[in-house]
Protein backbone atom coordinates (compact mmCIF):
# COMPACT_ATOMS: atom_id res chain seq x y z
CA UNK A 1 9.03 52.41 -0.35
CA UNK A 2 6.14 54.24 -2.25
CA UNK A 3 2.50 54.72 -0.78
CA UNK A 4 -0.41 54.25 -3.44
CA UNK A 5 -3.59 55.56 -3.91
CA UNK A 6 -6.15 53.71 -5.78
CA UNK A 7 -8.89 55.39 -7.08
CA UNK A 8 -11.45 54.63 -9.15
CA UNK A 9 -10.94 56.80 -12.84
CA UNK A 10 -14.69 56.55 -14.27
CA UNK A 11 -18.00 56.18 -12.39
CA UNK A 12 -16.81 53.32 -9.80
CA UNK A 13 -17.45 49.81 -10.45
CA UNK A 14 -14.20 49.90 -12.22
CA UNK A 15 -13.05 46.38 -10.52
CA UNK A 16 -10.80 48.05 -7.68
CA UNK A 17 -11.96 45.71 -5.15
CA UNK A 18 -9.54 42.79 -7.46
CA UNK A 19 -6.74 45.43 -7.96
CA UNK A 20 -6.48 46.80 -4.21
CA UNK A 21 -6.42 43.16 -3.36
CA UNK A 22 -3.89 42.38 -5.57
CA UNK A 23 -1.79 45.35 -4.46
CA UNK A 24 -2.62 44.64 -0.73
CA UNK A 25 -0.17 41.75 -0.91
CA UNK A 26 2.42 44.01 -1.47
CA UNK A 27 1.41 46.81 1.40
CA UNK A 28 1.52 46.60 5.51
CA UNK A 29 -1.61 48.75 5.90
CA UNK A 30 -4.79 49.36 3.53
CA UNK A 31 -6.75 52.57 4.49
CA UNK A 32 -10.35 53.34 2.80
CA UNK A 33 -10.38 57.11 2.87
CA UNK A 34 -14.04 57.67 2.00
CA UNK A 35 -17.04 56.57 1.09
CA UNK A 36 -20.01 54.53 2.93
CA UNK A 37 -21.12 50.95 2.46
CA UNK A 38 -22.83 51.90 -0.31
CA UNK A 39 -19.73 51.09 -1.99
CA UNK A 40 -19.29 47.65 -3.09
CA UNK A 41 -16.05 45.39 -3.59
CA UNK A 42 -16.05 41.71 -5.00
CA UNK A 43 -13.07 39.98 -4.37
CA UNK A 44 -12.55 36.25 -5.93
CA UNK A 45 -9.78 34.70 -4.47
CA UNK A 46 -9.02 31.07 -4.79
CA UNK A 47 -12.26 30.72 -6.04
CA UNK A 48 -13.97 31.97 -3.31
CA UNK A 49 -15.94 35.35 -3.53
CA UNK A 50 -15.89 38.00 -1.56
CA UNK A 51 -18.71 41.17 -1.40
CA UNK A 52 -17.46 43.91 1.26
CA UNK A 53 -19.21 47.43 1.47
CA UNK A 54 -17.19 48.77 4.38
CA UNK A 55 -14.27 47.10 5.08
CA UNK A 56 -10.74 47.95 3.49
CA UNK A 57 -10.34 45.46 0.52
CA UNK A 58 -7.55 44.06 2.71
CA UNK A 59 -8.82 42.53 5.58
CA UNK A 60 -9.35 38.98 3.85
CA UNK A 61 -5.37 38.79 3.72
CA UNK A 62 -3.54 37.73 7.10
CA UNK A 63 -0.61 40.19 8.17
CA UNK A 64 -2.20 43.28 7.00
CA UNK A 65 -3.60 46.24 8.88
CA UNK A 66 -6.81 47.84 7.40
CA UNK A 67 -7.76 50.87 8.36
CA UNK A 68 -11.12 52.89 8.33
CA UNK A 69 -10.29 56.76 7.71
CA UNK A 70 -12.26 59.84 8.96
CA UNK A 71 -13.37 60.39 5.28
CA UNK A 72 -15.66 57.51 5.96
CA UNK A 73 -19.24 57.59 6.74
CA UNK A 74 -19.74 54.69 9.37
CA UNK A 75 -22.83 52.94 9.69
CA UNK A 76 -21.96 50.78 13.22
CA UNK A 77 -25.12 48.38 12.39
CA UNK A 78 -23.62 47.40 9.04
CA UNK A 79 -20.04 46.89 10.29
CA UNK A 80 -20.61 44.77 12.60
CA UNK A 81 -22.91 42.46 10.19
CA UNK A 82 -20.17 42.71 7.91
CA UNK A 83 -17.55 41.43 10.54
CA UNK A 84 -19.95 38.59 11.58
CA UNK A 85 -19.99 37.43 7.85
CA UNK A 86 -16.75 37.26 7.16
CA UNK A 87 -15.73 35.87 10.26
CA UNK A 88 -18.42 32.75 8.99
CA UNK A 89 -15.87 31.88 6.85
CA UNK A 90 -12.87 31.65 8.43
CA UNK A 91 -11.30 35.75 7.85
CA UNK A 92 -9.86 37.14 11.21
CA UNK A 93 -10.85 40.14 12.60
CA UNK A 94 -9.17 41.59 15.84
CA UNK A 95 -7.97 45.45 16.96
CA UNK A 96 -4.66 44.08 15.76
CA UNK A 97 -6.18 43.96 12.22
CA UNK A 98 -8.75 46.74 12.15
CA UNK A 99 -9.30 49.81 13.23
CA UNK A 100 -11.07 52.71 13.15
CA UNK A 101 -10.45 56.48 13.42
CA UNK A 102 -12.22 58.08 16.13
CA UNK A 103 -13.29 60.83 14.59
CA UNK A 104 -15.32 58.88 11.84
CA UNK A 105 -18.83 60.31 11.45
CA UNK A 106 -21.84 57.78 12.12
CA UNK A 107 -24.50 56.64 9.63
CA UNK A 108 -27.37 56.45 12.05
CA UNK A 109 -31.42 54.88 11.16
CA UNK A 110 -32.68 58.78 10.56
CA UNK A 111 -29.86 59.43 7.76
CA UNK A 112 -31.10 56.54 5.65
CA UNK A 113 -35.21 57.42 6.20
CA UNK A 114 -34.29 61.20 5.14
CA UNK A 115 -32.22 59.86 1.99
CA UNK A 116 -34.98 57.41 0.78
CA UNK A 117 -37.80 60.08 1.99
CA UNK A 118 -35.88 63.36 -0.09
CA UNK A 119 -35.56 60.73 -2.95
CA UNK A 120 -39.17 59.93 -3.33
CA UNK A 121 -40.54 63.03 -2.73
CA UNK A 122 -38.66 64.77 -5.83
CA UNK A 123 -39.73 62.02 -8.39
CA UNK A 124 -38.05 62.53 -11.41
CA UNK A 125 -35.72 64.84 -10.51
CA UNK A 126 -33.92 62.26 -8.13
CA UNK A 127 -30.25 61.75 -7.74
CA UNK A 128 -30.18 58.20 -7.97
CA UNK A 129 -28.89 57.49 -4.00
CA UNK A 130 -28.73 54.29 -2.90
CA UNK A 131 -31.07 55.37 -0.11
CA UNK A 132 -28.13 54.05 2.55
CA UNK A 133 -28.35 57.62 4.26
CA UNK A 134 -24.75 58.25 3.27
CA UNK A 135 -25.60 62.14 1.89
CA UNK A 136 -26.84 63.03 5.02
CA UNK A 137 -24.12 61.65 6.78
CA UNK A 138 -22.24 63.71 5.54
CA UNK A 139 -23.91 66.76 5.51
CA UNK A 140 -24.22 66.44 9.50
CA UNK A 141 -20.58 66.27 9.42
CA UNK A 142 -20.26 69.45 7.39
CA UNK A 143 -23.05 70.96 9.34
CA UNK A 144 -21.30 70.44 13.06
CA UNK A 145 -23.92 68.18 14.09
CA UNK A 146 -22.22 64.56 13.32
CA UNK A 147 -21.89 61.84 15.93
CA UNK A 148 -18.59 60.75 15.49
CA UNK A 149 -16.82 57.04 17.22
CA UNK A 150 -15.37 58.78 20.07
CA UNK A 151 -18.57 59.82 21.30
CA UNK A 152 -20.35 56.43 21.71
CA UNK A 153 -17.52 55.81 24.46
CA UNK A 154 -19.03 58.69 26.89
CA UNK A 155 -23.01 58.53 27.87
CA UNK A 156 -23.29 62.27 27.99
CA UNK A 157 -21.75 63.75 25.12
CA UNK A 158 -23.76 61.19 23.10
CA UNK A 159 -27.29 62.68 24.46
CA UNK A 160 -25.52 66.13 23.40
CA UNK A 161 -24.69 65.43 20.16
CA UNK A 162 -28.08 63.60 19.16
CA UNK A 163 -29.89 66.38 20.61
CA UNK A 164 -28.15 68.55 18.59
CA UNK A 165 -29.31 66.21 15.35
CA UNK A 166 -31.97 66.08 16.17
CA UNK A 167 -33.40 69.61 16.01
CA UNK A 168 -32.31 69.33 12.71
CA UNK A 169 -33.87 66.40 11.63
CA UNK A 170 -36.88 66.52 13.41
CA UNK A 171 -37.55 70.11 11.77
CA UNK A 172 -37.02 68.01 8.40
CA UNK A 173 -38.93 65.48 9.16
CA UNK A 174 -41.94 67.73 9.86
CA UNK A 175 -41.60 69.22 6.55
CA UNK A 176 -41.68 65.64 4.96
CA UNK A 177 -44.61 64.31 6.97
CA UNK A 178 -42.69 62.23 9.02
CA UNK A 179 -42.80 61.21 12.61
CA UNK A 180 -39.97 62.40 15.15
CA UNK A 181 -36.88 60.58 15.15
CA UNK A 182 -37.41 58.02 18.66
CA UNK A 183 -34.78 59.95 20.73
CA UNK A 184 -34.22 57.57 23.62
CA UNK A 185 -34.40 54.49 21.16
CA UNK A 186 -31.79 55.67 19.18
CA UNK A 187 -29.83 56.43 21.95
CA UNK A 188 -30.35 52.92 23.31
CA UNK A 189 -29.76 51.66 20.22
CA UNK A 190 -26.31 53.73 20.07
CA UNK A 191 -25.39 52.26 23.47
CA UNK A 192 -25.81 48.73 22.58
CA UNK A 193 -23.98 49.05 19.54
CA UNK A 194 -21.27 50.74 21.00
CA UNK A 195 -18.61 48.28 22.37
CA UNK A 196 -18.60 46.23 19.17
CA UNK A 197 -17.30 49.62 17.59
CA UNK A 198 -15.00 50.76 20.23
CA UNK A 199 -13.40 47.77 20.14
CA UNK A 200 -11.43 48.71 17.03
CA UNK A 201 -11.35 53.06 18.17
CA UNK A 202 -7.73 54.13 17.65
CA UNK A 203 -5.98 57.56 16.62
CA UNK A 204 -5.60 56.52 13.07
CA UNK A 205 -3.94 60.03 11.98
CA UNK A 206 -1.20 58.98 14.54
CA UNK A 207 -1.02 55.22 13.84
CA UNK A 208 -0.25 56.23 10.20
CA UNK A 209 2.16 58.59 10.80
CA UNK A 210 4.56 56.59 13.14
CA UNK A 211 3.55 53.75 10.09
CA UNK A 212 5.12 55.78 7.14
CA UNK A 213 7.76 57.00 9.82
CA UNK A 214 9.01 53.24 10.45
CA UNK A 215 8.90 52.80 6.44
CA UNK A 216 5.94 50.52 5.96
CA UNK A 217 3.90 51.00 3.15
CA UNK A 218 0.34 52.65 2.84
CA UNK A 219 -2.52 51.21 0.59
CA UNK A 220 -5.06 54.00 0.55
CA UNK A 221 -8.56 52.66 -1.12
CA UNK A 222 -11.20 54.74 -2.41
CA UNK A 223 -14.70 53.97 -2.98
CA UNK A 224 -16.96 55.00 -5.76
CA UNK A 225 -14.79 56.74 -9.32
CA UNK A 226 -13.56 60.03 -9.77
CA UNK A 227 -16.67 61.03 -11.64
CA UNK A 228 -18.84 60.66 -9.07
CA UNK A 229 -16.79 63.76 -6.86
CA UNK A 230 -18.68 65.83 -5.41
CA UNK A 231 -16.44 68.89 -6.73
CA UNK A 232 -15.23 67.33 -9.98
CA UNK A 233 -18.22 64.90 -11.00
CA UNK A 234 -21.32 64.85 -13.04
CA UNK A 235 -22.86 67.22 -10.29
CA UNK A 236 -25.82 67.17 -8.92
CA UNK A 237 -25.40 63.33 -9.78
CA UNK A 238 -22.63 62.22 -7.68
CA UNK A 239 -22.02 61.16 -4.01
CA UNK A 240 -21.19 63.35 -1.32
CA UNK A 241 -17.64 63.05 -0.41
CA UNK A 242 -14.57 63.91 -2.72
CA UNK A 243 -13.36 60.49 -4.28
CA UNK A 244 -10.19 62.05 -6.33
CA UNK A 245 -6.77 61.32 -5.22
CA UNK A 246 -6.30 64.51 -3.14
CA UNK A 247 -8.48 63.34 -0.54
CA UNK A 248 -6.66 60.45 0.68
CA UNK A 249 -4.60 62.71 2.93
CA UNK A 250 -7.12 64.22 4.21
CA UNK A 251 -9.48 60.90 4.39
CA UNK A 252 -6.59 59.53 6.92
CA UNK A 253 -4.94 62.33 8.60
CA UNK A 254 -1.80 62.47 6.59
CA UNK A 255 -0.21 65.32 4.84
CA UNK A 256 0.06 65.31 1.09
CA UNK A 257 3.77 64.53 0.78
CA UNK A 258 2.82 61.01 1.81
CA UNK A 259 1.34 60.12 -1.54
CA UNK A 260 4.24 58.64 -3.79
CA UNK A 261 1.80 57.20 -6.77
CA UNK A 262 -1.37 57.38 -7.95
CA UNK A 263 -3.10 54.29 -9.79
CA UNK A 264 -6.39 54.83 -11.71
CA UNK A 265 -8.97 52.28 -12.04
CA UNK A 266 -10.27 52.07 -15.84
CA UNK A 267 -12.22 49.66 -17.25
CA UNK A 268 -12.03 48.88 -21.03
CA UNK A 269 -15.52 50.50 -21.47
CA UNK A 270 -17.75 52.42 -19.59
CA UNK A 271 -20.60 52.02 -16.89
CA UNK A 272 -22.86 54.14 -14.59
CA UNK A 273 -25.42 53.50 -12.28
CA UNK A 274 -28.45 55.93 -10.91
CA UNK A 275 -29.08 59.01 -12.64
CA UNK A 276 -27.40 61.85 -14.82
CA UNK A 277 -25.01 62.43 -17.71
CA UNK A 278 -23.82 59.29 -19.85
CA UNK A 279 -22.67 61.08 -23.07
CA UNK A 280 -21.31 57.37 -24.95
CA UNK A 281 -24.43 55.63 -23.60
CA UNK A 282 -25.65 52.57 -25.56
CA UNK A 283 -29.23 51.38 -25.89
CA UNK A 284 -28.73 48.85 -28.53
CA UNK A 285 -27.47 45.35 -28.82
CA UNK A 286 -23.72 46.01 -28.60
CA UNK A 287 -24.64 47.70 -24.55
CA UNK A 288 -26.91 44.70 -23.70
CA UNK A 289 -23.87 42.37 -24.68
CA UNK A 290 -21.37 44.47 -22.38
CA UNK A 291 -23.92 44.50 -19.57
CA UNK A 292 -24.68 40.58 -20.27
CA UNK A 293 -20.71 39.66 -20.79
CA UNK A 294 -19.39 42.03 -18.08
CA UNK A 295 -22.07 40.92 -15.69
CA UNK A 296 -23.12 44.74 -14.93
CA UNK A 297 -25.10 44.77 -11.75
CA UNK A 298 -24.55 46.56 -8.48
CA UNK A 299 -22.50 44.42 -5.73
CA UNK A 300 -24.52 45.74 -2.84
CA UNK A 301 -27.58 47.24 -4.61
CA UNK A 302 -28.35 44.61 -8.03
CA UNK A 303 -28.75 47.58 -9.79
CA UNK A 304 -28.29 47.30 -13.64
CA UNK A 305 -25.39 49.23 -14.79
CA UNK A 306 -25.69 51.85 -17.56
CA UNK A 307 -23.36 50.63 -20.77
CA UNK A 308 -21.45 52.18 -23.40
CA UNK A 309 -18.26 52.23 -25.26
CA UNK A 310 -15.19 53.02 -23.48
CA UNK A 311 -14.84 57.12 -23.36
CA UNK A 312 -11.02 58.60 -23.56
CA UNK A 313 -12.57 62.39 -22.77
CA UNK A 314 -13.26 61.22 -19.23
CA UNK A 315 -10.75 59.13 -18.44
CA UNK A 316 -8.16 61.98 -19.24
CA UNK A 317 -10.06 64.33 -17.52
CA UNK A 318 -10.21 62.11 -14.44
CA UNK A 319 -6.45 61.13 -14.67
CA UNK A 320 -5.84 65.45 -14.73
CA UNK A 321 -8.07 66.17 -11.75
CA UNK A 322 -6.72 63.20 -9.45
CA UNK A 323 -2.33 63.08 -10.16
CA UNK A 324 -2.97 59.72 -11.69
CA UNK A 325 0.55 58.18 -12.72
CA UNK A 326 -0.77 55.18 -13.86
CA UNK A 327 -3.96 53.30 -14.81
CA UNK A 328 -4.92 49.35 -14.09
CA UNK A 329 -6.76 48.95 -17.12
CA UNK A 330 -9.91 45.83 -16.30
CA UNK A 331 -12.15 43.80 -17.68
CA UNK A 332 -10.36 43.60 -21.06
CA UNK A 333 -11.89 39.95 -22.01
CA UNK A 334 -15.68 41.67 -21.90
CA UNK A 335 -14.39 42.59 -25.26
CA UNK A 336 -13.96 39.47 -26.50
CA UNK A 337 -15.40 38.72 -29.39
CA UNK A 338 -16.41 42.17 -30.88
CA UNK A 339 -16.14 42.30 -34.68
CA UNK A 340 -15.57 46.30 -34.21
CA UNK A 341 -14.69 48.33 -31.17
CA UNK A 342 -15.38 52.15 -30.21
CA UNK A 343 -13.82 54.70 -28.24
CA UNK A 344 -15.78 58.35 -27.83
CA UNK A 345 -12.49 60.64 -29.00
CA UNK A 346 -14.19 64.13 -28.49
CA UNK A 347 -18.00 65.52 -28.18
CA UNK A 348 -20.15 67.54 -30.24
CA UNK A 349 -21.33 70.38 -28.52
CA UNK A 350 -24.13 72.65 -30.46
CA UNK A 351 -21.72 72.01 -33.74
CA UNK A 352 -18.37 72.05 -32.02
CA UNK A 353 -15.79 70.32 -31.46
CA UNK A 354 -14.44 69.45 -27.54
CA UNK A 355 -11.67 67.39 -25.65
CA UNK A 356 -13.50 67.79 -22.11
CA UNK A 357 -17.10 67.57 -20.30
CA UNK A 358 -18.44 70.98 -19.50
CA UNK A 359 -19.44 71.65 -16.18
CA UNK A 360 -23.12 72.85 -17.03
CA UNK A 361 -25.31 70.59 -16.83
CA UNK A 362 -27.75 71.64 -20.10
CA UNK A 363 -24.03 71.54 -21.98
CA UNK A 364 -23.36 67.80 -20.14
CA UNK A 365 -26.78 66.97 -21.76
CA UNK A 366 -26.39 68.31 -25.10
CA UNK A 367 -22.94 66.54 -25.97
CA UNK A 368 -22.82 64.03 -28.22
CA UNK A 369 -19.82 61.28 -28.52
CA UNK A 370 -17.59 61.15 -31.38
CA UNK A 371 -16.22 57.86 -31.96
CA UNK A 372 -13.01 56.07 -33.59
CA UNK A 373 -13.25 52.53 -34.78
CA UNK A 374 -10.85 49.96 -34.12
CA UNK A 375 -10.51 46.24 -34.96
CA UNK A 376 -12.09 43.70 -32.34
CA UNK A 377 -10.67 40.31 -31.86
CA UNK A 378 -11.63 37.13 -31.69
CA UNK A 379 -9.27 35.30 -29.73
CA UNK A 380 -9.93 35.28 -25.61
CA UNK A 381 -8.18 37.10 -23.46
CA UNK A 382 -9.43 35.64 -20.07
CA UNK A 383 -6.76 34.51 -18.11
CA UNK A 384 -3.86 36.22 -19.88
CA UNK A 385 -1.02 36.88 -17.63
CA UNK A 386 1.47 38.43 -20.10
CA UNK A 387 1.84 40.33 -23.08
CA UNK A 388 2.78 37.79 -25.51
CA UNK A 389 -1.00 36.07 -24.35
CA UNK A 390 -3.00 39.18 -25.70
CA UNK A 391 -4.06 38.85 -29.70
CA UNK A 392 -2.32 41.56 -31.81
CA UNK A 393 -5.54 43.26 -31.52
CA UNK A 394 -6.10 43.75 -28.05
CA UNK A 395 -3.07 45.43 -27.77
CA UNK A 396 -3.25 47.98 -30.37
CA UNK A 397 -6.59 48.72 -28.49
CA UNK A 398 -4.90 49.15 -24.95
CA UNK A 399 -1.86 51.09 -26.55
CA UNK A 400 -4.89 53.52 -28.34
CA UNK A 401 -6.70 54.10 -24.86
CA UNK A 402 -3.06 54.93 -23.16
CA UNK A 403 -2.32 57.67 -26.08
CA UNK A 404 -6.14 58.86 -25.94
CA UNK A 405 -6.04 59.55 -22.01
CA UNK A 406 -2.13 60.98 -22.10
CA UNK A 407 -1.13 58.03 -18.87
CA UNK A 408 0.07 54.63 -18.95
CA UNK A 409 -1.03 51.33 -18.22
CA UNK A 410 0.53 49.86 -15.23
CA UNK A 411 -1.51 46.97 -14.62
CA UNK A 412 -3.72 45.18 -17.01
CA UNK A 413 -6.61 42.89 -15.98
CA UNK A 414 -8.09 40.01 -17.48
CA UNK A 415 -10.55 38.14 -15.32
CA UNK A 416 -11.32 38.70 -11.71
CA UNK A 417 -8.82 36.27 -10.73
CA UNK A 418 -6.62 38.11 -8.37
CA UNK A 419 -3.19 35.93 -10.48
CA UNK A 420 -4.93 36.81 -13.94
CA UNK A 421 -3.15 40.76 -13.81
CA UNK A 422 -0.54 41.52 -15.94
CA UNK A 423 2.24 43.96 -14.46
CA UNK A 424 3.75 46.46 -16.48
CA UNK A 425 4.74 49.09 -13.79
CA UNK A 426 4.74 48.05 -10.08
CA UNK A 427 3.44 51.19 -8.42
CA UNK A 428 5.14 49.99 -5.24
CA UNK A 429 8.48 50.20 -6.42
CA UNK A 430 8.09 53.00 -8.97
């Protein structure tokens, strides 16, 4: 009985929302091991559409246990507005189903006014945030000063810990001309808030342990792509947690030996939102129609997503840095249609030739995509749930991308209809 990561391979919005979903049915438990709720999912099941930010992928299927990790940055407001809206329409939501580990950092209202405040006040040179105060999160964590879940269940410890924020913030906030964070607001606030987040408080560390002990199997779900790390992404334009595979352990409170596979998240081209490094980048016609066909705009944020051509370098360098075993290659019909398709083979750097992105930043800048041509297709591919569906085409061009990135495809997806996947390699059982 293997456990499987899922991670996203490129710069998120790869589609893993449909694919952990999908793979959920096969799992007992479905843990998100970092990440905020600036992180969206869209789920279409039956029709129906799901948009979740915080919640595991798998709490819209009965039987499952989903699991918020400690890699998580929580923001209790948004849970439990998240909860109340699915709940609306008809998904259950009890400590049976969900919990959450209690030593999972809090978002709180200061995080979010420091994020959008830092962002405006170095114009151009922004990161691109999402202004959801999840970089501050977790720099409280990192800086000893986070208010975790177990401490909303004791009165004093709470005051403790926000007074020891807030010396930090407040000396921030002076140097950004703001006001001083509210103290016993905030701590009302916190108190009101509470129950509806202790309510789902467990060990999670131990709860997955004595879970891969009895033999069930683990879903763990990442948020964001591999690109985005904070060690192994576009830095200084990435989030602030590590999104590749090794930090599902970590995210959870299991050791490393419980990770049995590794699925990447890939889709057929290429997208980024916010700021930074795009290297196969379009700004002609051809992006437009990807952004138009593959309906590229931020779940959570509407954001319109950068476009380009899909781009081997990073893919293999992604599937290197994070173990990945196999990919779940989506959003294959966007391509429909395409007289000619491209895939960036190698960049140009100051003359030469190279099969990775350099870690500078000027050298990110300066590279320039070098490109292979192959055949489009005409045919559709929506819908296809097996090889002998796919136009001669289309699978020359999925068979190209698996030699170009050096890993497999072990799930193929061709519409965000959870049924419309084709399975090559069951990661489950591999």
């Amino acid at each position: 009985m293997a456990n499987v990561v899922v991670v996203g391979a490129q710069w998120g919005d790869e589609g893993k929302g449909k694919i952990v979903d999908w793979l959920s049915e096969r799992a007992d438990v479905i843990a998100r091991f970092q990440g905020g709720h600036n992180a969206g999912h869209t789920l279409v099941i039956d029709g129906n559409v799901f948009k979740l930010a915080i919640l595991p992928s798998g709490i819209v299927r009965g039987g499952k246990l989903s699991v918020i990790g400690n890699g998580v940055v929580l923001d209790p407001w948004h849970l439990v507005k998240e909860i109340a809206s699915l709940r609306e329409r008809g998904v259950s939501i009890t400590p049976e189903t969900l919990m959450i580990a209690e030593n999972t950092p809090l978002i709180l209202p200061f995080h979010g006014e420091l994020d959008r405040a830092r962002e405006e006040a170095v114009g151009v040179a922004k990161i691109g945030t999402t202004g959801r105060g999840i970089g501050p999160a977790y720099e409280d964590k990192v800086g000893r000063r986070a208010i975790r879940v177990a401490d909303l269940a004791d009165s004093a410890t709470l005051e403790s810990r926000v007074d020891r924020a807030l010396v930090h913030h407040d000396a921030l906030r002076r140097g950004l001309g703001m006001e001083p964070v509210d103290r016993a607001a905030l701590i009302k606030a916190l108190a009101e808030i509470a129950p509806a987040v202790l309510e789902y408080a467990a060990p999670v560390w131990k709860v997955l342990n004595d879970k891969r002990k009895a033999g069930k199997r683990i879903l763990f779900e990442g948020a964001q792509g591999a690109l985005l790390d904070i060690d192994f992404g576009t830095y200084p334009y990435v989030t602030s947690s590590n999104v590749i595979a090794g930090q599902a352990a970590t995210g959870v409170g299991l050791g490393p030996g419980a990770i049995d596979f590794v699925l990447g998240i890939v889709k057929a081209y290429t997208t980024r939102v916010g700021e930074g490094p795009f290297p196969a980048e379009l700004h002609d016609a051809d992006g437009e129609r990807l952004g138009e066909r593959g309906h590229e705009f931020g779940t959570n944020t509407g954001r319109k997503r950068r476009c380009g051509w899909f781009d081997a370098v990073l893919v293999r360098q992604t599937c290197a840095t994070s173990g990945v075993n196999g990919i779940a290659l989506t959003k294959l019909d966007v391509l429909d249609g395409f007289e000619t398709l491209k895939i960036c083979v190698g960049y140009e750097l100051d003359g030469a030739r190279i099969d990775y992105l350099p870690t500078a930043a000027d050298h990110q800048a300066r590279c320039k995509p070098i490109y292979e041509e192959l055949p489009g297709w005409s045919e559709s591919t929506e819908g296809a749930r097996s090889w002998a569906d796919l136009p001669a085409a289309a699978i020359k061009y999925v068979r190209r991308v698996e030699e170009l990135i050096d890993c497999p495809v072990a799930l193929l997806s061709t519409s965000p209809e959870r049924e419309d996947t084709i399975l090559v390699t069951d990661p489950f059982e591999d």
